[in-house]
Protein backbone atom coordinates (compact mmCIF):
# COMPACT_ATOMS: atom_id res chain seq x y z
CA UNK A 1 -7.14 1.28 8.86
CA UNK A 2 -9.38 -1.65 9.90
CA UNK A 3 -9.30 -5.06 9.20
CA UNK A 4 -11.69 -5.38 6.26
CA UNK A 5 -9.56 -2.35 4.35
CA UNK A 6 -6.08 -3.82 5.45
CA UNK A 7 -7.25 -7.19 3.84
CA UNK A 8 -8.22 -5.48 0.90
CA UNK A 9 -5.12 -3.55 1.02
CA UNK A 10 -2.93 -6.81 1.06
CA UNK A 11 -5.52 -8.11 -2.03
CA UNK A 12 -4.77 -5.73 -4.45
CA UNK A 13 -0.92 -5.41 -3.32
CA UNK A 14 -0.93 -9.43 -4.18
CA UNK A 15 -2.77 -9.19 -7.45
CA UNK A 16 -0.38 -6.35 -8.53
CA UNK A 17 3.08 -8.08 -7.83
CA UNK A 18 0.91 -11.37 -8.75
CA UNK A 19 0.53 -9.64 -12.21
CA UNK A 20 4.10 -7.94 -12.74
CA UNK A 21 5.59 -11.32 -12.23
CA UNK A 22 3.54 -12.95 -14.80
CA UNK A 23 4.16 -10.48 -17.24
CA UNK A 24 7.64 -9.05 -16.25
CA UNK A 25 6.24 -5.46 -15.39
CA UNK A 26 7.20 -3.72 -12.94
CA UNK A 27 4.76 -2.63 -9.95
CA UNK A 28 4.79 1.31 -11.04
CA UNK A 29 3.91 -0.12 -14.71
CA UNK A 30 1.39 -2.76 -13.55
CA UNK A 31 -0.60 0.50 -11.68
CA UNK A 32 -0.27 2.34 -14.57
CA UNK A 33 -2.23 -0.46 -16.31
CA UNK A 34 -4.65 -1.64 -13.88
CA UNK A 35 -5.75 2.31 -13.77
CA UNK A 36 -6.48 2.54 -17.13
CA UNK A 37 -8.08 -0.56 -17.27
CA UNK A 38 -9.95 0.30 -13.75
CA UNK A 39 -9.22 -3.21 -13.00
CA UNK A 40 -8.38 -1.98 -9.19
CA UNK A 41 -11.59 -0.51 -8.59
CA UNK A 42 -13.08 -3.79 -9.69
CA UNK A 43 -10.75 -6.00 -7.53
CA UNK A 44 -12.07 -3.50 -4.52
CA UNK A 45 -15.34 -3.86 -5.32
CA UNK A 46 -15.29 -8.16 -5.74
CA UNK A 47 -13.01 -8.58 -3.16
CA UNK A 48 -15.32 -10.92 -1.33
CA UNK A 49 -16.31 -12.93 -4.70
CA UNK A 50 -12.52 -13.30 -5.59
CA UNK A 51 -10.48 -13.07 -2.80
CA UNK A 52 -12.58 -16.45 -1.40
């Protein structure tokens, strides 16, 4: 995997525990969500936007 993936990798990893916390979810559910929602594919695709 190279850098810019494993950094993305970590992003969305963050933004899901991020999210379970804040809602009490847990990580399986917060996928489950963010899928339906395609909110991951967005967070992949504005990773430079958000993640600075």
């Amino acid at each position: 995997m190279k850098d810019k993936e494993l950094d993305i990798a970590y992003f969305l990893s963050f933004c899901i525990e991020q999210y379970g916390k804040k809602h009490r979810l847990s990580g399986d559910e917060v996928v489950s969500l963010f899928d339906r929602y395609e909110v991951l594919p967005y967070l992949e695709d504005n990773f430079e936007v958000l993640h600075t």
